[in-house]
N, C-alpha and C. Protein backbone atom coordinates (compact mmCIF):
# COMPACT_ATOMS: atom_id res chain seq x y z
N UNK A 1 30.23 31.09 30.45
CA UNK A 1 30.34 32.36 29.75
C UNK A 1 30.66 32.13 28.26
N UNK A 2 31.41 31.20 28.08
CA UNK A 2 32.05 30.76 26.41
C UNK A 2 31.04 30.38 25.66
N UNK A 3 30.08 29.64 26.68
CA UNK A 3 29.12 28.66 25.84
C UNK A 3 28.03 29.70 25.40
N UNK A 4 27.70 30.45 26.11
CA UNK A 4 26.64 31.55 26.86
C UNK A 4 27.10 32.82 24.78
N UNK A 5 28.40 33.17 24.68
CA UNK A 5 28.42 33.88 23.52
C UNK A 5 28.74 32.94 22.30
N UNK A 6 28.59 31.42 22.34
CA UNK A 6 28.63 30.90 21.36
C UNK A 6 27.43 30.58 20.88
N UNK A 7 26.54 30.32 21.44
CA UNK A 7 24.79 30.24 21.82
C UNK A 7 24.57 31.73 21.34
N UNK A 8 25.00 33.12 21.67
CA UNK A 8 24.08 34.19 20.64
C UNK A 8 24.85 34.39 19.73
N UNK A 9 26.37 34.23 19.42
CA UNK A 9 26.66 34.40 17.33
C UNK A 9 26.05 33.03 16.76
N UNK A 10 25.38 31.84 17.32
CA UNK A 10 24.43 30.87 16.55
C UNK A 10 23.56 31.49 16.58
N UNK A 11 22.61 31.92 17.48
CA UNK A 11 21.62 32.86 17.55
C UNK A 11 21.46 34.04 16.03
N UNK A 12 22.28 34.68 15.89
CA UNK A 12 22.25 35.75 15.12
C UNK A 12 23.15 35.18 13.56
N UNK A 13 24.14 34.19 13.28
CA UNK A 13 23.94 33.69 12.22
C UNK A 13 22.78 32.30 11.45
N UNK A 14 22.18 31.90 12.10
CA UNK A 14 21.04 30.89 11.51
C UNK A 14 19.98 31.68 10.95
N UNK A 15 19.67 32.89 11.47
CA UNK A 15 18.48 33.38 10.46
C UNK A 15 19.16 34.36 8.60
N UNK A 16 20.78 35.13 9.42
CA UNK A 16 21.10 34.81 8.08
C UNK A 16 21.44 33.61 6.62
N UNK A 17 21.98 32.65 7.61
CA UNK A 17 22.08 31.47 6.37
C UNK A 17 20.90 30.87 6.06
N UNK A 18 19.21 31.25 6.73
CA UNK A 18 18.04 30.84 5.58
C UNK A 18 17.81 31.73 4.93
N UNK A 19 18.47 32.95 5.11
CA UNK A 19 17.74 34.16 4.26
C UNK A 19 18.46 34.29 2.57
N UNK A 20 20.12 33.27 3.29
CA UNK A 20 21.18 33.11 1.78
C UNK A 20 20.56 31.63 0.92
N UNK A 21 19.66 30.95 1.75
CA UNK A 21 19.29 29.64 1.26
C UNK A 21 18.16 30.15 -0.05
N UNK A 22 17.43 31.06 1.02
CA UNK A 22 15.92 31.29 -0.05
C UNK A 22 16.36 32.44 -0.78
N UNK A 23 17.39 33.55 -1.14
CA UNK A 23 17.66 34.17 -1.97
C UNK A 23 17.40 34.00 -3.67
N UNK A 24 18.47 32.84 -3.88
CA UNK A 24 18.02 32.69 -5.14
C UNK A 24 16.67 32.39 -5.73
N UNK A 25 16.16 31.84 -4.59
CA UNK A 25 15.16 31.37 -4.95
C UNK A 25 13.71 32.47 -5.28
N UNK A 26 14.14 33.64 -4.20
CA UNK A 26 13.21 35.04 -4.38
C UNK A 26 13.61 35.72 -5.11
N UNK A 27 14.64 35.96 -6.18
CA UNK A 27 14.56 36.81 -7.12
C UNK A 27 14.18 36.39 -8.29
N UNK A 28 13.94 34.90 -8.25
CA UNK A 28 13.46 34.26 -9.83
C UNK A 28 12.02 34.28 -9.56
N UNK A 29 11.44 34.10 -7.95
CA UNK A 29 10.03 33.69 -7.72
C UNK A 29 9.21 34.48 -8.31
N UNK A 30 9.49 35.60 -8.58
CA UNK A 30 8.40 36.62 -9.49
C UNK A 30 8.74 37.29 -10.57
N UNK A 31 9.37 36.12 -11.62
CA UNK A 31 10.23 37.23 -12.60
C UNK A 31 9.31 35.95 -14.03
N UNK A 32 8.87 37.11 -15.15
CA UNK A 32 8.65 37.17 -16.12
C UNK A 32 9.60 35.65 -16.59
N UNK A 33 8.97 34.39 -17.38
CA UNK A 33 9.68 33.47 -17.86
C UNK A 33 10.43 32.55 -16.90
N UNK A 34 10.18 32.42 -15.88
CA UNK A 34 10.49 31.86 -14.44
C UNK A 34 9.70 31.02 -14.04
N UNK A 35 9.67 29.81 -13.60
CA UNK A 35 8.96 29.36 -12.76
C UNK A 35 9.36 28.77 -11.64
N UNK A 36 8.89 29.19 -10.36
CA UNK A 36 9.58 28.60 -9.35
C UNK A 36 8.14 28.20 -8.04
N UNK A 37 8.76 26.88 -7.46
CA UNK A 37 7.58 26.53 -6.51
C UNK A 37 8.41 26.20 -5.13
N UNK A 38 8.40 26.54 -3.91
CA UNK A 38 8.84 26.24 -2.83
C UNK A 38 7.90 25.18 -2.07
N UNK A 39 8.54 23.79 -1.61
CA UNK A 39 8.01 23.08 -0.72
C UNK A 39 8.21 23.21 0.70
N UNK A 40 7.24 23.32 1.50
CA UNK A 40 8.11 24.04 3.03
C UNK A 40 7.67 22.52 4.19
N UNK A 41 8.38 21.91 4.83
CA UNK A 41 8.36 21.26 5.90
C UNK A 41 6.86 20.42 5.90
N UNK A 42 6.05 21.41 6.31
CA UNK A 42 4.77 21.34 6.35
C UNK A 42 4.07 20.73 5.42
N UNK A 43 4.07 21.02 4.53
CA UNK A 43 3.42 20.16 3.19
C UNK A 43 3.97 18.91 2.73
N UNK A 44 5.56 18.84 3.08
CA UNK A 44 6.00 17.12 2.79
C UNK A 44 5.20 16.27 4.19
N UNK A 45 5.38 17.25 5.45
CA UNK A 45 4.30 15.83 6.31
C UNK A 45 3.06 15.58 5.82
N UNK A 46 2.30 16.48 4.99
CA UNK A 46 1.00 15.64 4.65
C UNK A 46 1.05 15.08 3.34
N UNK A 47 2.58 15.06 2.68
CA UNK A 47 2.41 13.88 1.78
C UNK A 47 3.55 14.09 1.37
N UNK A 48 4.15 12.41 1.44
CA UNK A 48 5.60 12.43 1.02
C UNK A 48 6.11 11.96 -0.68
N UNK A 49 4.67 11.84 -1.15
CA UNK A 49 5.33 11.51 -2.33
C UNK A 49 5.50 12.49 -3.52
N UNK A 50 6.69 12.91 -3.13
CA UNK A 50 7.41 14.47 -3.98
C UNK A 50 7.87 13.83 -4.86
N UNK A 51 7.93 14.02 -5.71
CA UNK A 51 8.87 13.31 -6.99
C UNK A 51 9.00 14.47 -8.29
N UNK A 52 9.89 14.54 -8.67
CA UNK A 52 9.79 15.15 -10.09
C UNK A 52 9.90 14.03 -11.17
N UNK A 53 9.77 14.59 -12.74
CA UNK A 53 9.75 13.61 -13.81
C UNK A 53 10.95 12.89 -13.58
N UNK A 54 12.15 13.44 -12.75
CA UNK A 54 13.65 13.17 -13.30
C UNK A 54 13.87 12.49 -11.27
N UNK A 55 13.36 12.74 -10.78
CA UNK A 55 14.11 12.72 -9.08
C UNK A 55 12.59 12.27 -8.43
N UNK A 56 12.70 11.38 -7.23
CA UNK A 56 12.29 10.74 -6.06
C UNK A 56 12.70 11.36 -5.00
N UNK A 57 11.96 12.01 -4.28
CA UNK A 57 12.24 12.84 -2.82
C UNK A 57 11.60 12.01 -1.90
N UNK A 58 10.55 11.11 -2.19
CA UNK A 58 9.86 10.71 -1.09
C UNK A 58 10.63 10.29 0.44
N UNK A 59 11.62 9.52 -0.35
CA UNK A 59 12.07 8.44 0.60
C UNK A 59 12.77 9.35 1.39
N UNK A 60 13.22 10.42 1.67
CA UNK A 60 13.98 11.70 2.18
C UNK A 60 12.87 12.62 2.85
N UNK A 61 12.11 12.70 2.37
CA UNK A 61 11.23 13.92 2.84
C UNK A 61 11.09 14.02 4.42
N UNK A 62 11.29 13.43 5.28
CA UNK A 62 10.86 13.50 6.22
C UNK A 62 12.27 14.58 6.87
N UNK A 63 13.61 13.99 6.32
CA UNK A 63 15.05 14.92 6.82
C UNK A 63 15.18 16.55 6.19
N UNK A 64 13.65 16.53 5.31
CA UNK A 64 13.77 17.86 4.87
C UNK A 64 12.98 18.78 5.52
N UNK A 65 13.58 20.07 5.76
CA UNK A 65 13.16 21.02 6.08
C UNK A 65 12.45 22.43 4.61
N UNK A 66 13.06 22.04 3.88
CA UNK A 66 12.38 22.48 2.29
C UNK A 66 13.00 22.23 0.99
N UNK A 67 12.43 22.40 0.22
CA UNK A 67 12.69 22.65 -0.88
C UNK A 67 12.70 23.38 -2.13
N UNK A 68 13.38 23.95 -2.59
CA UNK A 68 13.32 25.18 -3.95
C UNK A 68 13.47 25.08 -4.92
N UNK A 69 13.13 24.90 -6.07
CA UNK A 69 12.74 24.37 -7.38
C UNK A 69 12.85 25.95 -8.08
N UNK A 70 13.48 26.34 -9.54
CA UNK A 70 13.45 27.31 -10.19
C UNK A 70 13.70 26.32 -11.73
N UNK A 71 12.94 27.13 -12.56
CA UNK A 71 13.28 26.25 -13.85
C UNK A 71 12.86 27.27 -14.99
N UNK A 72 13.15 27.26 -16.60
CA UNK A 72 12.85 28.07 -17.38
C UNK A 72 13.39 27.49 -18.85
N UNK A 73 12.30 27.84 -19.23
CA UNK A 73 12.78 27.43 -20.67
C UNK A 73 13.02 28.54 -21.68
N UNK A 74 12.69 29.79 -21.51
CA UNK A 74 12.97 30.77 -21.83
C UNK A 74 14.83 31.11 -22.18
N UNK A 75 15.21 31.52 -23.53
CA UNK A 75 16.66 31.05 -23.34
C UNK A 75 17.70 32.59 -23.09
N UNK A 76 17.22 33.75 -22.62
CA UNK A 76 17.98 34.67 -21.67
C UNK A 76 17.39 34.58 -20.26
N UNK A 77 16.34 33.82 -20.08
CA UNK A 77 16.40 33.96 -18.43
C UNK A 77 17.18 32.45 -18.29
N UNK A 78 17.28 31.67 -19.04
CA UNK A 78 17.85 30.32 -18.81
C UNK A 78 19.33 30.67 -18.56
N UNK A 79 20.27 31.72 -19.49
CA UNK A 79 21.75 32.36 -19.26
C UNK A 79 21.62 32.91 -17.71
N UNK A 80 20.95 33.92 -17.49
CA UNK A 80 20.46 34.45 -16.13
C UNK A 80 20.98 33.31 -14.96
N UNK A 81 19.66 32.59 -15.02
CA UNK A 81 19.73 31.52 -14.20
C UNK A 81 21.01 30.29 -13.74
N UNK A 82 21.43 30.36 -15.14
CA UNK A 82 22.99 29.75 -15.04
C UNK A 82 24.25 30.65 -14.21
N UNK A 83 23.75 31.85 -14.70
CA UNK A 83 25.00 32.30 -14.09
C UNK A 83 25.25 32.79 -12.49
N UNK A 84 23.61 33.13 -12.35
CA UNK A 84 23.14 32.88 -10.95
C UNK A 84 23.78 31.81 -9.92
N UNK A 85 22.85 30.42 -10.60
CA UNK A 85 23.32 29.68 -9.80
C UNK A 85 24.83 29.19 -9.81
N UNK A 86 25.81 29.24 -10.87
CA UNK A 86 26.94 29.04 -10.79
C UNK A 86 28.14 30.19 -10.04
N UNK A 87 27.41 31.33 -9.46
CA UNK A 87 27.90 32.25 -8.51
C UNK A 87 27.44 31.73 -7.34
N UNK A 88 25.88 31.35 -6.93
CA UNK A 88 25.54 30.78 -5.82
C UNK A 88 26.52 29.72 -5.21
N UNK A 89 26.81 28.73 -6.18
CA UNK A 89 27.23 27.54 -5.71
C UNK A 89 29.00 28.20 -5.29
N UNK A 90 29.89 28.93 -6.31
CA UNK A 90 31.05 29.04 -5.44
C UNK A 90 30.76 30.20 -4.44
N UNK A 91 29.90 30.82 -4.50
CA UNK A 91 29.84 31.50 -2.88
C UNK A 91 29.58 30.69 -1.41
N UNK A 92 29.07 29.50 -1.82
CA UNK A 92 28.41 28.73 -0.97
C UNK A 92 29.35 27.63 -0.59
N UNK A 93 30.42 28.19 -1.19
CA UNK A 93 31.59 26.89 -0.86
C UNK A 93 30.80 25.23 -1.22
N UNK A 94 30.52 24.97 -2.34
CA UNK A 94 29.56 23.93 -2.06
C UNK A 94 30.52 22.55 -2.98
N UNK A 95 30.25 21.20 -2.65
CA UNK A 95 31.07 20.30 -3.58
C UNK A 95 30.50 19.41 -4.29
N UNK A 96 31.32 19.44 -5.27
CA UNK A 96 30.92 18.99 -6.91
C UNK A 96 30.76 17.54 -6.21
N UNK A 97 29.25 16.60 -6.38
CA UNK A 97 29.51 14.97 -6.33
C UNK A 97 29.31 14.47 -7.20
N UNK A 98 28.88 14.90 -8.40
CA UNK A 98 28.74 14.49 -9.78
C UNK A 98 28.09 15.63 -10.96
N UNK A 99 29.00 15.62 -11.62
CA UNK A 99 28.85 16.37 -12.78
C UNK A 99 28.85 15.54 -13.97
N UNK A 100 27.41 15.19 -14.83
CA UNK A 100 27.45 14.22 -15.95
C UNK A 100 27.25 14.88 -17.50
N UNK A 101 28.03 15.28 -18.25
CA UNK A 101 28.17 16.05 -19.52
C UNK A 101 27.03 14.65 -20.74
N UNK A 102 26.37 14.98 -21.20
CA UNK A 102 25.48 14.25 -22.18
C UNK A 102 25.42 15.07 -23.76
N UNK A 103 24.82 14.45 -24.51
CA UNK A 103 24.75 14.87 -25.27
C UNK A 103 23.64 16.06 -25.67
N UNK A 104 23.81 17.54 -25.51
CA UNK A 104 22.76 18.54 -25.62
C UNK A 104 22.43 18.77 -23.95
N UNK A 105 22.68 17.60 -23.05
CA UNK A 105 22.39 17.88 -21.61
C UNK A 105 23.44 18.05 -20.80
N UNK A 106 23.29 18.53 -19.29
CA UNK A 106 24.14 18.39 -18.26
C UNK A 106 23.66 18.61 -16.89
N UNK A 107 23.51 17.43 -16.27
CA UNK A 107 23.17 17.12 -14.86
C UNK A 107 24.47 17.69 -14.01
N UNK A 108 23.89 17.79 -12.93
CA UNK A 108 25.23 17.99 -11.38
C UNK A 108 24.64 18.05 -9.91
N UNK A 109 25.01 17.17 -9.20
CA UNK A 109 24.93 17.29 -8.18
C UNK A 109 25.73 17.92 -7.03
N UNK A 110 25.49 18.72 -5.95
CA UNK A 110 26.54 19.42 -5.26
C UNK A 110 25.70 19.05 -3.96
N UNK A 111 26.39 19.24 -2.76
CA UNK A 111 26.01 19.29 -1.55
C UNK A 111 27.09 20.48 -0.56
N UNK A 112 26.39 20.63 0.51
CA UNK A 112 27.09 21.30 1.43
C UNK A 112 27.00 20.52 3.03
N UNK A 113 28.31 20.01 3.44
CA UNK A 113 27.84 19.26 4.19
C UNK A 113 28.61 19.69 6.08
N UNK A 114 28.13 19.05 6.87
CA UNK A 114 28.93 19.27 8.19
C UNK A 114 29.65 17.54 8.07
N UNK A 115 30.68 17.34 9.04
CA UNK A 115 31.50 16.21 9.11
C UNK A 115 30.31 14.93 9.48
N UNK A 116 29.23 15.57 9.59
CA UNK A 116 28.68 14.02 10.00
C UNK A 116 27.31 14.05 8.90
N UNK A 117 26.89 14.85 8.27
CA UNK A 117 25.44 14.85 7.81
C UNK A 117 25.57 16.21 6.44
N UNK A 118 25.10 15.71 5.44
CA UNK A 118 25.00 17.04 4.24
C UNK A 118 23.54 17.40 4.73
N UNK A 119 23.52 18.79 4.44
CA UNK A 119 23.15 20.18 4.94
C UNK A 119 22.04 20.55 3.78
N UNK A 120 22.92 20.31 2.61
CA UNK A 120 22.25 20.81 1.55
C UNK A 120 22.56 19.65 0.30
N UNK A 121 21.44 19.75 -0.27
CA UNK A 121 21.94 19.00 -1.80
C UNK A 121 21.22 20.17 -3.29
N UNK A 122 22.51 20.50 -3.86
CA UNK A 122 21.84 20.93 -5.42
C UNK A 122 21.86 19.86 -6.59
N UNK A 123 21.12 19.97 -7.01
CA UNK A 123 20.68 19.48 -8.14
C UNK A 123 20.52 20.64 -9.51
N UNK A 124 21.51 20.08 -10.94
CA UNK A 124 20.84 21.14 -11.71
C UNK A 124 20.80 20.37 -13.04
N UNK A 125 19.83 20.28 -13.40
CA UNK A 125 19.75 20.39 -14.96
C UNK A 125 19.66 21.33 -16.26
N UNK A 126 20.10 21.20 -17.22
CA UNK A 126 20.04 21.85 -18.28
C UNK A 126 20.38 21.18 -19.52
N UNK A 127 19.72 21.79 -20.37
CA UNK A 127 19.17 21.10 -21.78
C UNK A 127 19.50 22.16 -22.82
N UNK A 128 19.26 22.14 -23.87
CA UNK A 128 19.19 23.16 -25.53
C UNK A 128 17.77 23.73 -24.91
N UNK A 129 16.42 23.34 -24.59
CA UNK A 129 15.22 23.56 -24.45
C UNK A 129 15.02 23.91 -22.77
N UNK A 130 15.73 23.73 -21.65
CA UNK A 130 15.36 23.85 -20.20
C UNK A 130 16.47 24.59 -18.90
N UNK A 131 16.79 24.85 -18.32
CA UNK A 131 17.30 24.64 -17.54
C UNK A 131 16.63 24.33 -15.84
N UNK A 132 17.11 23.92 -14.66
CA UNK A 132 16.08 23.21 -13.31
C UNK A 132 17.58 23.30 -12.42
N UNK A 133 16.75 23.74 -11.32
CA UNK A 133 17.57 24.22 -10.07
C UNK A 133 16.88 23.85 -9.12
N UNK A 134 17.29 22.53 -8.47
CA UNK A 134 16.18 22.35 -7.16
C UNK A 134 17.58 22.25 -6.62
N UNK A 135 16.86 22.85 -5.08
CA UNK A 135 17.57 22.88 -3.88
C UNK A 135 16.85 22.06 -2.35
N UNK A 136 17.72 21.03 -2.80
CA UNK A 136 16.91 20.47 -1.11
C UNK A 136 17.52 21.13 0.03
N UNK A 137 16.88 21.26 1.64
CA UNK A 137 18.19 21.64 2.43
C UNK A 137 17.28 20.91 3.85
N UNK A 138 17.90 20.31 4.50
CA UNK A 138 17.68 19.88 5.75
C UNK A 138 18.90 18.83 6.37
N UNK A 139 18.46 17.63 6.77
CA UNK A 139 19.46 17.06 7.33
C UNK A 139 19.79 15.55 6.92
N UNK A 140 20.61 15.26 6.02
CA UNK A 140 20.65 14.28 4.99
C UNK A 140 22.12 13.36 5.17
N UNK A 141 21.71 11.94 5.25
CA UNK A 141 23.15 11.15 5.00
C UNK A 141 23.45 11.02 3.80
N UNK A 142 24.48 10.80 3.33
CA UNK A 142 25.09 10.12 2.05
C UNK A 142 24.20 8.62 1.45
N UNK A 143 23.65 7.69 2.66
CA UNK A 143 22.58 7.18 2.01
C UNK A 143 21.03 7.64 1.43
N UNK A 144 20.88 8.40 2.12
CA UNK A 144 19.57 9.34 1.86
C UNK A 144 20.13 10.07 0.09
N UNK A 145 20.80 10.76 0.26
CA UNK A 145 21.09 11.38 -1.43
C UNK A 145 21.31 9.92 -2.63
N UNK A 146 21.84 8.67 -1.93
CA UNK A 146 21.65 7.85 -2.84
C UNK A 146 20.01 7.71 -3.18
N UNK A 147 19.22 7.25 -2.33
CA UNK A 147 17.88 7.45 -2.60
C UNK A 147 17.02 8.28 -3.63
N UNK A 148 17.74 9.36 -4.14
CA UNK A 148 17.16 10.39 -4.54
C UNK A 148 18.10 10.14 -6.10
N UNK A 149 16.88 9.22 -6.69
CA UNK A 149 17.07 8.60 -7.74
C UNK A 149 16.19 8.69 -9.05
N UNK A 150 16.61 8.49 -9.99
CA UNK A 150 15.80 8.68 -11.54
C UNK A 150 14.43 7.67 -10.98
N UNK A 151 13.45 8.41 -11.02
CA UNK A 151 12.01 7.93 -10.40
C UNK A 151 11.58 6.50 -11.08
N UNK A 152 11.95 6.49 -12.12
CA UNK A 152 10.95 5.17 -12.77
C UNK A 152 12.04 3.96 -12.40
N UNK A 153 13.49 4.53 -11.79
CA UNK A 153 14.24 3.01 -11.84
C UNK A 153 13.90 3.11 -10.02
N UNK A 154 13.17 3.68 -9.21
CA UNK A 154 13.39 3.86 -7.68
C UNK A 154 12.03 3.23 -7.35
N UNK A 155 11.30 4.81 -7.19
CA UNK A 155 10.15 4.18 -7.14
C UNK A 155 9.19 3.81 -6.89
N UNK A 156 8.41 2.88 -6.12
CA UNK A 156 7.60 1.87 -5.95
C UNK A 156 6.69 1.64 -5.17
């Protein structure tokens, strides 16, 4: 009987926490000065070599279930977007694994994880000229996010 109503509140919270995953990602997907591209499951099996200019997904792709990418160089949807995702992330209870301050730039990585496997990894960049919000989410070790490395030093 215990197991029986723990089985339908999983039931009835998993379709809300993809609907909080792809949120941010649907109010930028059709907005003026926005660009955003979703990778879904399906398209990393027929080819794993995802990479951006800055990040290597390949070697991961297979533990992913998607990915969400938002970016803009536009500099009030770029404020937008910041403040977005910096509400996303403390609503999401999510933790800081590196935050790198540069000069004119600032990288950060966050994840959301269960005790044995991260759940989610953010990634954000921003520049004077850009800001980039990819969201991986599937089922990822702490070696797997090492993997997911500046492309030209990974790789190969």
């Amino acid at each position: 009987m215990k197991k029986r109503r723990i089985m339908m509140v999983v039931t009835f919270i998993l379709p809300l926490m993809a609907m909080a995953q792809s949120r941010l990602y649907e109010k930028y997907s059709d907005m003026k000065n926005a660009s955003s591209v979703y990778i879904s499951k399906a398209m990393m099996e027929l080819s794993e070599e995802i990479f951006t200019k800055e990040y290597y997904i390949g070697k991961v792709s297979g533990q992913l279930e998607g990915i969400y990418f938002i970016s803009s160089q536009h500099k009030e949807m770029k404020e937008k977007i910041k403040e977005d995702v910096l509400q996303f992330l403390k609503s999401g209870n999510y933790e800081d694994l590196i935050v790198h301050k540069g000069t004119g730039s600032q990288t950060a990585f966050y994840i959301k994880r269960t005790q044995e496997n991260v759940k989610e990894l953010i990634m954000t960049t921003e520049s004077d000229k850009k800001i980039n919000f990819i969201q991986l989410i599937g089922d990822l070790t702490l070696s797997d996010i090492k993997n997911i490395t500046t492309y030209n030093n990974y790789a190969k």
